[in-house]
C-alpha atoms as a PDB file:
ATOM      1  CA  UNK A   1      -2.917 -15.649   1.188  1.00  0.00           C
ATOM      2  CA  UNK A   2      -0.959 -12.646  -0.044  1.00  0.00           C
ATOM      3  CA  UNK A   3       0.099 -10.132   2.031  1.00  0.00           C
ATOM      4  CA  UNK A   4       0.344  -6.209   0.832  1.00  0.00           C
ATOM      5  CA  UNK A   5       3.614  -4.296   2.377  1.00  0.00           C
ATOM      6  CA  UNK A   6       3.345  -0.478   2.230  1.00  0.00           C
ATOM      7  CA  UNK A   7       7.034   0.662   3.287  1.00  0.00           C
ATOM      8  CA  UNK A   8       5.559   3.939   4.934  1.00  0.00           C
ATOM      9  CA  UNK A   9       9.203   5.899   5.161  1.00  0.00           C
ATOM     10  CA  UNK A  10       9.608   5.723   1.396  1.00  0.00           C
ATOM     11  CA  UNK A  11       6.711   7.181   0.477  1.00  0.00           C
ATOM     12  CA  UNK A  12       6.842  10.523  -1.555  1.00  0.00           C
ATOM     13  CA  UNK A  13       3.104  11.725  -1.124  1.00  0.00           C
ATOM     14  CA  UNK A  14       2.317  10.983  -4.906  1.00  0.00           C
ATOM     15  CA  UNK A  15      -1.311   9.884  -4.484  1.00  0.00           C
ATOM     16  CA  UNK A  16      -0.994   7.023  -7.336  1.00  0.00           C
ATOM     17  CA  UNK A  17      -1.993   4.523  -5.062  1.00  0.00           C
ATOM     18  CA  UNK A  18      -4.940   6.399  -4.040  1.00  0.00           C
ATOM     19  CA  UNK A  19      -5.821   7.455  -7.635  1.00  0.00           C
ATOM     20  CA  UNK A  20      -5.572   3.874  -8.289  1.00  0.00           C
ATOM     21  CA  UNK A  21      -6.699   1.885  -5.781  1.00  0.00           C
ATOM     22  CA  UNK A  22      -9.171   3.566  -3.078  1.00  0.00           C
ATOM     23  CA  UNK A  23     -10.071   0.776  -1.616  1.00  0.00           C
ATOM     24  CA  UNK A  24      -7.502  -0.052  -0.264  1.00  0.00           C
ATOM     25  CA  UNK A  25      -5.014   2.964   0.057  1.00  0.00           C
ATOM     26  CA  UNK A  26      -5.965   6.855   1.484  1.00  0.00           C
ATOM     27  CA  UNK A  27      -4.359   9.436   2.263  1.00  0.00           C
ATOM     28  CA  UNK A  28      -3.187  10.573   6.079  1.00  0.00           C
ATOM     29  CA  UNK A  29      -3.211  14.034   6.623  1.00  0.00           C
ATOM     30  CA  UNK A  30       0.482  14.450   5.796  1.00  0.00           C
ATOM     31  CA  UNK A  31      -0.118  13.267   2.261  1.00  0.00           C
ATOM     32  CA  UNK A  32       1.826  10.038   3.225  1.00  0.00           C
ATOM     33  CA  UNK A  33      -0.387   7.046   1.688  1.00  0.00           C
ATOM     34  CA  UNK A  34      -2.543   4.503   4.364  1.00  0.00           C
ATOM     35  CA  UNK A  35      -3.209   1.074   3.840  1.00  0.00           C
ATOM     36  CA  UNK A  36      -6.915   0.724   5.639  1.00  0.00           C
ATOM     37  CA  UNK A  37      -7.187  -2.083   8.094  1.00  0.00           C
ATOM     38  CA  UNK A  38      -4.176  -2.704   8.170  1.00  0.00           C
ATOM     39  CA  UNK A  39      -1.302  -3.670  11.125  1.00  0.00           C
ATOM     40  CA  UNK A  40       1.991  -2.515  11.796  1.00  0.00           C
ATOM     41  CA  UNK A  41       4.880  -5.147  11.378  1.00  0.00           C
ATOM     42  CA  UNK A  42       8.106  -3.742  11.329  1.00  0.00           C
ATOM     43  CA  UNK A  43       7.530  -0.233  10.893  1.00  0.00           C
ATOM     44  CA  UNK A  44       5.340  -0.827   7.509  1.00  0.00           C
ATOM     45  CA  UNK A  45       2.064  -1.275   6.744  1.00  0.00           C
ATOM     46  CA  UNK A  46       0.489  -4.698   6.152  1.00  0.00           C
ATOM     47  CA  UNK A  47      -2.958  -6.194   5.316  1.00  0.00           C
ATOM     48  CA  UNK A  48      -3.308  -9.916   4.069  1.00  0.00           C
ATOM     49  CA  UNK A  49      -5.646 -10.828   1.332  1.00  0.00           C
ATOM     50  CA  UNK A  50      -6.544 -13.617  -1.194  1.00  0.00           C
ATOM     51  CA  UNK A  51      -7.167 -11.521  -4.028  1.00  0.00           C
ATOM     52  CA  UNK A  52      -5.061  -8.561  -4.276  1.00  0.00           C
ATOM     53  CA  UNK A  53      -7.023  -6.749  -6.373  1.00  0.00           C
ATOM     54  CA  UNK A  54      -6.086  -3.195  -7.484  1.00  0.00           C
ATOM     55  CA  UNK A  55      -3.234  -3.353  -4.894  1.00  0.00           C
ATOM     56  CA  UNK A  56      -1.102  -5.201  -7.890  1.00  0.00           C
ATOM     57  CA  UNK A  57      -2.053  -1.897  -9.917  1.00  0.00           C
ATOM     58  CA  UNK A  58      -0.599   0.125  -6.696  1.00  0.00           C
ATOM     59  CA  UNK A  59       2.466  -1.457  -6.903  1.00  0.00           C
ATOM     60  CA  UNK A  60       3.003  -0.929 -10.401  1.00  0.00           C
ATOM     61  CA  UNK A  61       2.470   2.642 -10.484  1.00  0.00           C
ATOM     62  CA  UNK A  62       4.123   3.381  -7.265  1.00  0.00           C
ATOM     63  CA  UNK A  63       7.165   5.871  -8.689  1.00  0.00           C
ATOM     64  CA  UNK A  64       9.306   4.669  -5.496  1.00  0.00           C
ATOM     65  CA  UNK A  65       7.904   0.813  -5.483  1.00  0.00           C
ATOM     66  CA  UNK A  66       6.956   1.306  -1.332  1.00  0.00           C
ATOM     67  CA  UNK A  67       4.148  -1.237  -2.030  1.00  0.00           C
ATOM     68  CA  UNK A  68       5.321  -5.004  -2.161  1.00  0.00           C
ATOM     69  CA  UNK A  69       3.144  -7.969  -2.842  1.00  0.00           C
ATOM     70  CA  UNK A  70       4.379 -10.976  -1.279  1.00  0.00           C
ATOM     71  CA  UNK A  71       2.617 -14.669  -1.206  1.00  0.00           C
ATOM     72  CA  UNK A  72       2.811 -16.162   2.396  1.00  0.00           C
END
């Protein structure tokens, strides 16, 4: 299982997550990016998956890198 990290306070209101991954990411009313379904550990964002899908393409085009990947 991998687990998807969106470090909320970093984010700069971009929309590339969005762009590239709807599925998983939208945008709150502030412009700050949401990760659907997910829970709050920590003050971030999490959601655990098997496949991470587009969420790897997230990560990579996230100008501040607020999205992690991490196995667990």
């Amino acid at each position: 299982m991998k687990k998807i990290i969106l470090e909320k306070e970093k984010c700069i209101n971009c929309s590339s997550c969005t762009s590239v991954c709807p599925k998983y990411f939208e945008a709150e009313e502030d412009g700050k990016a949401r990760l659907k379904n997910s829970k709050e550990e920590d003050g971030n964002e999490v959601i655990e998956l098997e496949d991470v899908d587009c969420c790897q393409e997230a990560a990579e085009v996230c100008p501040v890198q607020c999205i992690l990947i991490t196995e667990d």
